[in-house]
Protein backbone atom coordinates (compact mmCIF):
# COMPACT_ATOMS: atom_id res chain seq x y z
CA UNK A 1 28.66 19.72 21.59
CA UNK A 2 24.98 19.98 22.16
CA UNK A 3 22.89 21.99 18.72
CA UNK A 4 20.43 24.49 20.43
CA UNK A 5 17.07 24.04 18.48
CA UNK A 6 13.51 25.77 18.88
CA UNK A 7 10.84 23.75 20.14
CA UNK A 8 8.56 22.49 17.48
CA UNK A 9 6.73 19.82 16.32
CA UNK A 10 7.20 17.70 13.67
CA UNK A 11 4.86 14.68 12.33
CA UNK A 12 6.04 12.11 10.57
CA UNK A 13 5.59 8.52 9.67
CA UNK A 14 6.45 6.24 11.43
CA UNK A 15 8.18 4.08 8.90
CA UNK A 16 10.77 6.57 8.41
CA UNK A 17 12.23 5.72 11.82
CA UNK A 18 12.55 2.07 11.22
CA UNK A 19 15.45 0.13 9.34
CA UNK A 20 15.02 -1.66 5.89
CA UNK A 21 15.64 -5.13 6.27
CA UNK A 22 16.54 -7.99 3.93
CA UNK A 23 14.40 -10.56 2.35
CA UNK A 24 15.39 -12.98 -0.63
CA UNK A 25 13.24 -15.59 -2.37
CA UNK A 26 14.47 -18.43 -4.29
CA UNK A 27 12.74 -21.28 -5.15
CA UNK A 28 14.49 -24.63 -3.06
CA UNK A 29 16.04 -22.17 -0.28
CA UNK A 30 15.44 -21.34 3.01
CA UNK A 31 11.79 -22.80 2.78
CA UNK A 32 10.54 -21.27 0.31
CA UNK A 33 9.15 -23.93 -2.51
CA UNK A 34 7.06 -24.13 -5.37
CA UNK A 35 5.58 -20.99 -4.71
CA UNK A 36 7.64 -19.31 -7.94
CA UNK A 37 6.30 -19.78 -11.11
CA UNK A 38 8.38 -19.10 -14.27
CA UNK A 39 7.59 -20.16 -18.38
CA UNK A 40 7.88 -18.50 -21.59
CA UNK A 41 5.27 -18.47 -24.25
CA UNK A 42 5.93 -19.15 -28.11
CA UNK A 43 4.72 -18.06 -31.38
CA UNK A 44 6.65 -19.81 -33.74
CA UNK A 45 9.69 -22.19 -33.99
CA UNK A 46 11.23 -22.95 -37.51
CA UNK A 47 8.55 -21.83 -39.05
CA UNK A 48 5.65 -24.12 -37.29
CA UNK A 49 3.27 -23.31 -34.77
CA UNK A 50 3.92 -23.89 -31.29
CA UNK A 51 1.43 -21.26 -30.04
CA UNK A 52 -0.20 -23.61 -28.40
CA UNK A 53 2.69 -25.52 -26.58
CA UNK A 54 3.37 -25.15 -22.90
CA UNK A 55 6.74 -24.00 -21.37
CA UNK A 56 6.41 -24.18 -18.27
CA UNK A 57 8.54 -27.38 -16.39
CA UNK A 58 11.76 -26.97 -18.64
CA UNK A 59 15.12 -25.88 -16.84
CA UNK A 60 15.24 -22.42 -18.67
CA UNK A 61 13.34 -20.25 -19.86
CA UNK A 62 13.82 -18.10 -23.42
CA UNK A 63 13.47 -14.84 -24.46
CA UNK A 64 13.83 -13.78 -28.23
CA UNK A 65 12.35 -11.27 -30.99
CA UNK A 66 12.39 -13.58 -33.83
CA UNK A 67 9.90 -16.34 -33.00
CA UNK A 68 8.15 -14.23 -30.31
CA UNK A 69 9.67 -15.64 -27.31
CA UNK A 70 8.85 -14.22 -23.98
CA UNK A 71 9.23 -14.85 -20.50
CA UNK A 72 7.04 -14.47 -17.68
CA UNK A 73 8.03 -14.67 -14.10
CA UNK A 74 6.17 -14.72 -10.35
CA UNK A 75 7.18 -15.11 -6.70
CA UNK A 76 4.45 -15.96 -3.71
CA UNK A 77 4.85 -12.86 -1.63
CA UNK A 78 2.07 -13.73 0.68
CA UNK A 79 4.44 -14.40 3.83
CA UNK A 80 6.20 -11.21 2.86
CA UNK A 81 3.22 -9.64 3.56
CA UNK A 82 2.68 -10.85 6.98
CA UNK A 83 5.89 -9.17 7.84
CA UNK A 84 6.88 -6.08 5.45
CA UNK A 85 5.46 -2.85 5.71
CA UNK A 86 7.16 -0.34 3.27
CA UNK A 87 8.83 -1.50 0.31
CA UNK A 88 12.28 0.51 -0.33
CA UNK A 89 13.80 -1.47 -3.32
CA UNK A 90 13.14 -4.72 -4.87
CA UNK A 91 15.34 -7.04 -7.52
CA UNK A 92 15.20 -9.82 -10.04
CA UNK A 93 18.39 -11.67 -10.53
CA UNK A 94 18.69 -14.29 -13.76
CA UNK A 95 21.17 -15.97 -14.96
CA UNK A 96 21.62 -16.24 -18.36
CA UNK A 97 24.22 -18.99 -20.01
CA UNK A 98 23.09 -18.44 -23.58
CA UNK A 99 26.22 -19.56 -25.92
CA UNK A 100 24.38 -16.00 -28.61
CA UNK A 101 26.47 -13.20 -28.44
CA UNK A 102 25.66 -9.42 -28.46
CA UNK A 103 23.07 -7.21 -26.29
CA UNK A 104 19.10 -7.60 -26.48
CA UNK A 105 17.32 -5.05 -24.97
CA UNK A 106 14.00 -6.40 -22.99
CA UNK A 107 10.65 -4.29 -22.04
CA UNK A 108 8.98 -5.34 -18.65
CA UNK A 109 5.32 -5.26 -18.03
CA UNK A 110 3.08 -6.31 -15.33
CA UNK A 111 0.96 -9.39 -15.86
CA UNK A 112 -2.39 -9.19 -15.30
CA UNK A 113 -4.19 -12.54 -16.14
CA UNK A 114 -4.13 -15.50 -13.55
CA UNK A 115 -1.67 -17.40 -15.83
CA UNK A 116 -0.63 -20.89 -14.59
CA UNK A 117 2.65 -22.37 -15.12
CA UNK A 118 2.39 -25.62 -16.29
CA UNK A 119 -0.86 -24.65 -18.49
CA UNK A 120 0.48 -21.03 -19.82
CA UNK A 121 0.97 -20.91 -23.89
CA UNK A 122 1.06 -18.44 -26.47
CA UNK A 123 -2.40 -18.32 -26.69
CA UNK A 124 -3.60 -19.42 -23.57
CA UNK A 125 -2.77 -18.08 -19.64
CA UNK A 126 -4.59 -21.64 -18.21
CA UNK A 127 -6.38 -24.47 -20.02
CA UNK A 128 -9.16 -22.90 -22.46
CA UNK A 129 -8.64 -19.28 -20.84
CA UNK A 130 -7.44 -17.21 -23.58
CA UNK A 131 -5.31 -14.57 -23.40
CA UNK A 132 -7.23 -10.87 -24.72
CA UNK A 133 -4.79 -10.62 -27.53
CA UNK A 134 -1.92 -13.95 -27.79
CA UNK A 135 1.18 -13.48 -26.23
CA UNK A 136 -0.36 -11.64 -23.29
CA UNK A 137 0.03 -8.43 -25.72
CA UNK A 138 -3.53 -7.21 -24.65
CA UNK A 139 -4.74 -3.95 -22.67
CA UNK A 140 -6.02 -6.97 -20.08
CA UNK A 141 -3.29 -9.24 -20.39
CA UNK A 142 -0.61 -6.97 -19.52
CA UNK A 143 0.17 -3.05 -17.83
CA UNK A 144 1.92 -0.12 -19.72
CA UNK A 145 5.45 -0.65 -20.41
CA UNK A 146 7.45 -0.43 -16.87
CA UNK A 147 11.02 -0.14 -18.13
CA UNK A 148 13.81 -1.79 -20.29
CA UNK A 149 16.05 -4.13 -19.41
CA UNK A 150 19.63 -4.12 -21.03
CA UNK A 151 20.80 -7.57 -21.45
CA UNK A 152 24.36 -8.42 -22.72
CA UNK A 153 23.98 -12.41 -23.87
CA UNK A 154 27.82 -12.85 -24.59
CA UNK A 155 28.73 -16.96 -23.75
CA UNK A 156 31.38 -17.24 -21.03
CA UNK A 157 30.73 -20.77 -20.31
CA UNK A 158 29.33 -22.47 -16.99
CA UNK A 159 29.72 -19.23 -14.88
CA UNK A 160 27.12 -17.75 -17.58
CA UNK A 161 26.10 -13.89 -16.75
CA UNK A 162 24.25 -12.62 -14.21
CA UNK A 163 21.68 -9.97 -14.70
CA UNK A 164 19.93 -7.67 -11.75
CA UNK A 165 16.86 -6.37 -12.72
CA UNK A 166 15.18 -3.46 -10.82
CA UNK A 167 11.54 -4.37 -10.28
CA UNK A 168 9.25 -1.19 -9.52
CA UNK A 169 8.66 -0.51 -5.69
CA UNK A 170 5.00 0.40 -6.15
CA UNK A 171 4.62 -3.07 -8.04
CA UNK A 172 6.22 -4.90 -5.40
CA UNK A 173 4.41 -2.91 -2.77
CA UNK A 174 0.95 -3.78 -4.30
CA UNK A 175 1.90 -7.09 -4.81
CA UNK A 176 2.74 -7.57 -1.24
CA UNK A 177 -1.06 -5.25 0.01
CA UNK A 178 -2.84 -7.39 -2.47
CA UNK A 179 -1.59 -10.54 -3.19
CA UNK A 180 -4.47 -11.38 -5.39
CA UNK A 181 -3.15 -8.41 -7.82
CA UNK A 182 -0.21 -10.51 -8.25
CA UNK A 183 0.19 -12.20 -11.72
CA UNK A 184 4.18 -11.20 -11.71
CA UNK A 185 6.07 -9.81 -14.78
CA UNK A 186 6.53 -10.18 -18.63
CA UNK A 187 9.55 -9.85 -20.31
CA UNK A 188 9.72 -9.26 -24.09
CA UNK A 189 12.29 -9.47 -26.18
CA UNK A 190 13.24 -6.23 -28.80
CA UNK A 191 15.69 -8.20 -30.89
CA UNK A 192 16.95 -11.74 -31.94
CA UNK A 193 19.69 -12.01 -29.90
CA UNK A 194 18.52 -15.24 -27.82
CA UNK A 195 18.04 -14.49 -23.85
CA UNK A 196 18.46 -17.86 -21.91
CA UNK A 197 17.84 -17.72 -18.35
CA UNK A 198 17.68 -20.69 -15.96
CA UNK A 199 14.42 -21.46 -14.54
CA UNK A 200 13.11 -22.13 -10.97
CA UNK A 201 13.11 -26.22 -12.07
CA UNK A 202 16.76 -25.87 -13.02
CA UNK A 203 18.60 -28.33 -10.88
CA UNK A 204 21.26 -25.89 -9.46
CA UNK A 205 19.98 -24.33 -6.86
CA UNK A 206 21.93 -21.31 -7.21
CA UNK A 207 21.06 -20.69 -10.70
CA UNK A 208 17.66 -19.84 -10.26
CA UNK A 209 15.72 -16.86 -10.40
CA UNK A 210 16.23 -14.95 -6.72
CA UNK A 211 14.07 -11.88 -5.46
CA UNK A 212 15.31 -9.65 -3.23
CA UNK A 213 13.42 -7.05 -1.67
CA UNK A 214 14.35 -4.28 0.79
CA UNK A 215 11.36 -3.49 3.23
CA UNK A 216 10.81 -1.64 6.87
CA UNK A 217 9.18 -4.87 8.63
CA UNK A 218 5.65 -4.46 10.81
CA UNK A 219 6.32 -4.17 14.15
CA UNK A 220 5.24 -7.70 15.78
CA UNK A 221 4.27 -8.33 19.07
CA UNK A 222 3.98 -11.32 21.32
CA UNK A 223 1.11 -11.37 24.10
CA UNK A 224 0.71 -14.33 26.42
CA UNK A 225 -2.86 -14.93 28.03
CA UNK A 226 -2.73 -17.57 31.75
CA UNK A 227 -4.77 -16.96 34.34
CA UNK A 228 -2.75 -15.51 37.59
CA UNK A 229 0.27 -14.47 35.39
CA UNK A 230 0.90 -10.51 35.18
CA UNK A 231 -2.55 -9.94 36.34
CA UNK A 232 -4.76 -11.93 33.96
CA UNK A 233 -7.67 -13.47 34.63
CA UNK A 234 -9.77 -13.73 31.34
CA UNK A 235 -10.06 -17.50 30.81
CA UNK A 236 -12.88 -19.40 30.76
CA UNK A 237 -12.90 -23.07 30.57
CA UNK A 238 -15.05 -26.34 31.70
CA UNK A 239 -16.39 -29.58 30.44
CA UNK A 240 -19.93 -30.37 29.71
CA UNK A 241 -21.11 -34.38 29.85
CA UNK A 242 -23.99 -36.04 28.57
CA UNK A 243 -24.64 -39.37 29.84
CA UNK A 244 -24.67 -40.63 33.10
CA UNK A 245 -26.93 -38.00 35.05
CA UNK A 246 -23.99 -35.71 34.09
CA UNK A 247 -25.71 -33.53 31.33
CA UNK A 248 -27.44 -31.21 34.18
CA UNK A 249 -24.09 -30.75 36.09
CA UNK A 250 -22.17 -28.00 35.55
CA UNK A 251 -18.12 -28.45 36.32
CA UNK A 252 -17.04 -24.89 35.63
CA UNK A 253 -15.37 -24.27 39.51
CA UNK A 254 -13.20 -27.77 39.21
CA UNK A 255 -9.99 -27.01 39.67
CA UNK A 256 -8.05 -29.88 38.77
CA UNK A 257 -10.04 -31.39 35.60
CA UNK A 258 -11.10 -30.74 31.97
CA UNK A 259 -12.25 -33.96 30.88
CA UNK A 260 -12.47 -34.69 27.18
CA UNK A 261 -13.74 -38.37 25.64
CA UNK A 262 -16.07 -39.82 23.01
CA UNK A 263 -17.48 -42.33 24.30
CA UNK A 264 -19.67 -40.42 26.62
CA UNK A 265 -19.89 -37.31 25.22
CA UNK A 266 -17.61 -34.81 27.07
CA UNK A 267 -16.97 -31.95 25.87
CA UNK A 268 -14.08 -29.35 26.35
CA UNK A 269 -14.86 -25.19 26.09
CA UNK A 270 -12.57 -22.73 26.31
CA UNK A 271 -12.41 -18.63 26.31
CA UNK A 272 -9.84 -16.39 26.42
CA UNK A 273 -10.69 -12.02 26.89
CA UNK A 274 -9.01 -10.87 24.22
CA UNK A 275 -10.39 -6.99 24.56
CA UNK A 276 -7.25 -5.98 25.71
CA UNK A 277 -6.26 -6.29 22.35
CA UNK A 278 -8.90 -4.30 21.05
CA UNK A 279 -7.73 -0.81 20.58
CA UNK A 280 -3.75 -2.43 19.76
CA UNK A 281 -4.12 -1.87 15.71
CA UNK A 282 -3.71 -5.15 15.33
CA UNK A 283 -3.90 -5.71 11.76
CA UNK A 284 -2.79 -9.43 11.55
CA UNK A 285 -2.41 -12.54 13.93
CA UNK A 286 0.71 -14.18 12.66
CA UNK A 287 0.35 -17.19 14.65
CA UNK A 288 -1.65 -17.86 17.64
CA UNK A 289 -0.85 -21.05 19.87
CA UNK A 290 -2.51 -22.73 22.82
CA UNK A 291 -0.63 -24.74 25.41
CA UNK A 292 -2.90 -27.23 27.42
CA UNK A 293 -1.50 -29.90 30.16
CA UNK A 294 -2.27 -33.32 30.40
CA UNK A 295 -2.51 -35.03 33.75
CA UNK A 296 -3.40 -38.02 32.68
CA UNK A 297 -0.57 -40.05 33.82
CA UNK A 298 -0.54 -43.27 31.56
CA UNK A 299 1.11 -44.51 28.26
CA UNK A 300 1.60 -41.26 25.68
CA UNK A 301 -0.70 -41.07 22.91
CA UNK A 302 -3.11 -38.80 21.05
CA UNK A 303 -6.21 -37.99 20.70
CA UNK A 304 -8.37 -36.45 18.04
CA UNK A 305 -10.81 -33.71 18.55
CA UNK A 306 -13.17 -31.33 16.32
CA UNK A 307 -12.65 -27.78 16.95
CA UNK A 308 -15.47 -25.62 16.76
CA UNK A 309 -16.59 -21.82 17.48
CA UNK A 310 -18.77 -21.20 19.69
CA UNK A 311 -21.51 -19.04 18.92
CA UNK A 312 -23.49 -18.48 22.56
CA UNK A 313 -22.51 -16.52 25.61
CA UNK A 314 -22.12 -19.59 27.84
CA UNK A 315 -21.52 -19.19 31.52
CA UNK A 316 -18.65 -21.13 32.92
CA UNK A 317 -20.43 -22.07 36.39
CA UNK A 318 -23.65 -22.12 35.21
CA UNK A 319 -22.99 -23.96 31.74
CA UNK A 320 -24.16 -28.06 31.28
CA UNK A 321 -24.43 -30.23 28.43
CA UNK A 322 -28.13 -29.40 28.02
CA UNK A 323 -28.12 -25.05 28.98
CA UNK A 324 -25.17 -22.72 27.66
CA UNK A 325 -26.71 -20.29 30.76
CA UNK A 326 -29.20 -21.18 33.33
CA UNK A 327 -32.44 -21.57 31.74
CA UNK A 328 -31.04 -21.33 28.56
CA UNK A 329 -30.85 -24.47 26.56
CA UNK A 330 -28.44 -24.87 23.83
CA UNK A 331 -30.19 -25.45 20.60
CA UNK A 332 -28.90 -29.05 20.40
CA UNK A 333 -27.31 -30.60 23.80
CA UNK A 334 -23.79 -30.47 23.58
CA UNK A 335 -23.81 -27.27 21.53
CA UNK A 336 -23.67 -29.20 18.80
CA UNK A 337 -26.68 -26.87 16.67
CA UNK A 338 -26.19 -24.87 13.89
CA UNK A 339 -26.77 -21.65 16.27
CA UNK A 340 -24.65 -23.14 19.05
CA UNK A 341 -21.21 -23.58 17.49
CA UNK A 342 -20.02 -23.24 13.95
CA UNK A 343 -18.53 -25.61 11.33
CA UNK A 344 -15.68 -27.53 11.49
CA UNK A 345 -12.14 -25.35 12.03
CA UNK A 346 -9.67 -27.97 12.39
CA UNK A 347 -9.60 -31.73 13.87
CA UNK A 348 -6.51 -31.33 16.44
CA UNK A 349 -4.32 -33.65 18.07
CA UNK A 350 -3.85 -33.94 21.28
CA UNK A 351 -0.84 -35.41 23.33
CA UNK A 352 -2.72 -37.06 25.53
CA UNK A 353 -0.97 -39.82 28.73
CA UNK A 354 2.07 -37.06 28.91
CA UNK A 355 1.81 -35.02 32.29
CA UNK A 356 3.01 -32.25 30.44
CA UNK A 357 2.09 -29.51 28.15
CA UNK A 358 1.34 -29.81 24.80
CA UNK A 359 0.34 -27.45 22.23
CA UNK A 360 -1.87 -26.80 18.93
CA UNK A 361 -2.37 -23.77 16.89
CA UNK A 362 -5.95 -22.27 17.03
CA UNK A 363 -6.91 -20.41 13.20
CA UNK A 364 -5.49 -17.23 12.82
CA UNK A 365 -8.94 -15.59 11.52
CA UNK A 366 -11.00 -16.34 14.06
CA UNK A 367 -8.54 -14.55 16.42
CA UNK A 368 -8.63 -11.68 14.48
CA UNK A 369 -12.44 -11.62 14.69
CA UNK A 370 -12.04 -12.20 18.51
CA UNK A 371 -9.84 -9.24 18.72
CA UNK A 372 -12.12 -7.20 16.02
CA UNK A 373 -15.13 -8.10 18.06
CA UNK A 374 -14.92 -8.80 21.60
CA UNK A 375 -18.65 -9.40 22.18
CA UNK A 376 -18.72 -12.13 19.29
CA UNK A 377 -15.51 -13.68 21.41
CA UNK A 378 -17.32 -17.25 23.19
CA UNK A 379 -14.50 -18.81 22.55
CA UNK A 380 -14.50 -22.71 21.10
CA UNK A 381 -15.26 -25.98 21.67
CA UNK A 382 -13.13 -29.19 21.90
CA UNK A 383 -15.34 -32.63 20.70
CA UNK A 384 -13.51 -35.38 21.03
CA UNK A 385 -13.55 -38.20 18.12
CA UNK A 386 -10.86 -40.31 19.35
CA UNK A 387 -10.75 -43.04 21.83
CA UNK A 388 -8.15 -41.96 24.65
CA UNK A 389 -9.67 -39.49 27.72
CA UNK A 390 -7.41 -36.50 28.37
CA UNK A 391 -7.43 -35.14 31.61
CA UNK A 392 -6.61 -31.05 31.12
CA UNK A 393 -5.65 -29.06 33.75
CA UNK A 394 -8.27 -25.62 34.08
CA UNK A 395 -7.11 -22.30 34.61
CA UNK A 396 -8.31 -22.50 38.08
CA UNK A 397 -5.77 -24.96 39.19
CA UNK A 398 -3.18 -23.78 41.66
CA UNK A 399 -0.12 -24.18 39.73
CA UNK A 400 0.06 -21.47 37.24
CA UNK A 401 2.30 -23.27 35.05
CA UNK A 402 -0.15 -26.10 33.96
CA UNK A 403 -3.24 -23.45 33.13
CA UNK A 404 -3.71 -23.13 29.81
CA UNK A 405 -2.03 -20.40 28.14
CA UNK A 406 -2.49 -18.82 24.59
CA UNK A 407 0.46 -17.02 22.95
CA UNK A 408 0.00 -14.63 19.92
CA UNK A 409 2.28 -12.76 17.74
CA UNK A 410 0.29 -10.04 16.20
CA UNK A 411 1.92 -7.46 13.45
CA UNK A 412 0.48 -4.04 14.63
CA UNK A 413 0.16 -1.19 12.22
CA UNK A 414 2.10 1.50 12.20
CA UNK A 415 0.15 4.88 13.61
CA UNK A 416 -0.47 7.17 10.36
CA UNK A 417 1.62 10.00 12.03
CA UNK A 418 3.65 10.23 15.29
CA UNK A 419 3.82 13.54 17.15
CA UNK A 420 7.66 14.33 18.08
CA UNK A 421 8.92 17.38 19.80
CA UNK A 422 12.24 18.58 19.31
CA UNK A 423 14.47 21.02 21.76
């Protein structure tokens, strides 16, 4: 049976629309490693001082009133953030095997120092920083008390108890926005009933601390970029050669070569219009990969090359090793001057001798800044440091399948409200 409704409008985020999904953290699984950091800090033990001992490599980790025993714990949520959007729910889950019986009842703050793990004391978040008050107890140390945290210690043997701890959305949400803001949590201890739960070192993997967290994940998309597929024709690419009487040629309507080699100098550029992407939202290149082909038809190898950004509106059949434009010099031949291309990216390696595509990631940020700016876009350059020649295959060739191609997954942000009309 159809419900007869007015017609109205109704705006909402679009957020709502989207399903929660599933994302668990444990230090040793599914990739993720030695990005969770876990210690306690001590006051006292048997009456000495151990304020000044570090914690933070043993297999457990304690939690107790008596000699001011308390725990601190933080997960890498970086990647996270390259995927989640909205936060719905997030949990810590310990497991204790401490042979005390009874209940302690535990307060949770939010850490607020940079402490690190294998430097972290009583005293001390890192080697001679020192904590505002010890024990992280001061107004800059740690937040306002975020809840309590009932937790039964009674011994039942290997199987030890579990505990699930409820972690604040908004502190999980900020941590995942700004992961700079995030220092993880504190866990102190309201009686002397002794909290023992296994660390992120502990050698069962399954015993160690896990995060899950519920979140609506960005939408990401995947563009491709070839010249003559689905009506693009945005790349720009050539060589430029110095030696030879080659350094006033220009090569930019070749067809069937991008040559790349040391010894004399040749140099590969490459450009791809990314202003399509421009109005997109695109708030973050996840990954951003270029697929070249080799011609060169003899024994596989590699070879090296410095990447670099380009930095002047070059001409691609005008361009030679000595002008970026006609009449326009470079400031060094070869592009190689400090207003002609920037420093260093990344020294790539190319599968070179293959007769087949090969591909390298480009950096993420300088994407982003491609996208963010189209008219700073002049693409990059390719120097060669290696022996080997490659042979590359231009995106004027006639087989579509050996131009080069660059693939990007981009998260896009969600529109802040989404007209819908209802019948």
């Amino acid at each position: 049976m159809k419900r007869q409704l007015l017609t109205v409008c109704f705006l909402t985020l679009a957020a709502a629309a989207a399903q929660a999904e599933t994302y668990t953290f444990r230090s040793g699984q599914n990739g993720y490693l030695d990005i969770m950091d876990d210690a306690y800090i001590r006051l006292t033990a048997g009456g000495a001082g151990v304020s000044n001992t570090t914690y933070g490599t043993l297999g457990n980790v304690y939690i107790r009133l008596n000699d001011t025993i308390h725990g601190l714990f933080r997960f890498d949520l970086t990647d996270l953030g390259k995927q989640a959007g909205t936060v719905t729910s997030a949990k810590l889950t310990l497991r204790d095997e401490s042979t005390d019986k009874g209940t302690n009842y535990v307060t949770m703050y939010r850490l607020l120092k940079p402490w690190v793990e294998a430097q972290v004391t009583f005293n001390q978040y890192a080697t001679g920083m020192a904590w505002e008050t010890p024990g992280a107890a001061g107004a800059t140390d740690r937040g306002p008390a975020l809840a309590t945290v009932d937790m039964p210690v009674s011994f039942e043997g290997t199987n030890g108890i579990v505990y699930d701890i409820t972690i604040p959305t908004s502190l999980v949400q900020d941590w995942v926005d700004h992961p700079e803001n995030n220092h993880g949590i504190l866990l102190v201890a309201s009686n002397g009933k002794t909290v023992n739960v296994m660390s992120s070192e502990n050698v069962t993997l399954l015993k160690r601390p896990l995060l899950t967290v519920e979140a609506v994940p960005k939408v990401i998309e995947t563009y491709t970029f070839r010249n003559g597929v689905e009506g693009y024709a945005g790349t720009d690419d050539t060589y430029i050669w110095s030696i030879g009487g080659k350094s006033n040629l220009n090569f930019g309507a070749d067809a069937n070569i991008i040559y790349l080699r040391a010894s004399d100098h040749i140099h590969g550029l490459f450009r791809f219009d990314l202003s399509a992407l421009h109005n997109k939202r695109v708030e973050k290149v996840v990954y951003a990969d270029l697929t070249l082909f080799d011609n060169v038809a003899g024994t596989p190898t590699y070879l090296t090359a410095d990447m670099r950004r380009l930095l002047k509106n070059w001409v691609e059949n005008q361009v030679t090793y000595l002008d970026y434009s006609s009449g326009l010099p470079w400031q060094t031949p070869g592009a190689l001057g400090a207003a002609d291309s920037g420093p260093l990216l990344k020294t790539v390696a190319l599968s070179v001798g293959t007769t087949t595509n090969f591909t390298f990631t480009l950096p993420e940020a300088l994407v982003e800044d491609w996208i963010a700016n189209p008219s700073s876009n002049h693409g990059f350059m390719l120097d060669p440091t290696g022996a080997p020649l490659a042979i590359i295959v231009p995106s004027e060739n006639a087989a579509p399948h050996k131009r080069p191609k660059l693939t990007l997954k981009v998260l896009i942000a969600p529109p802040k409200g989404t007209l819908i009309g209802v019948k």
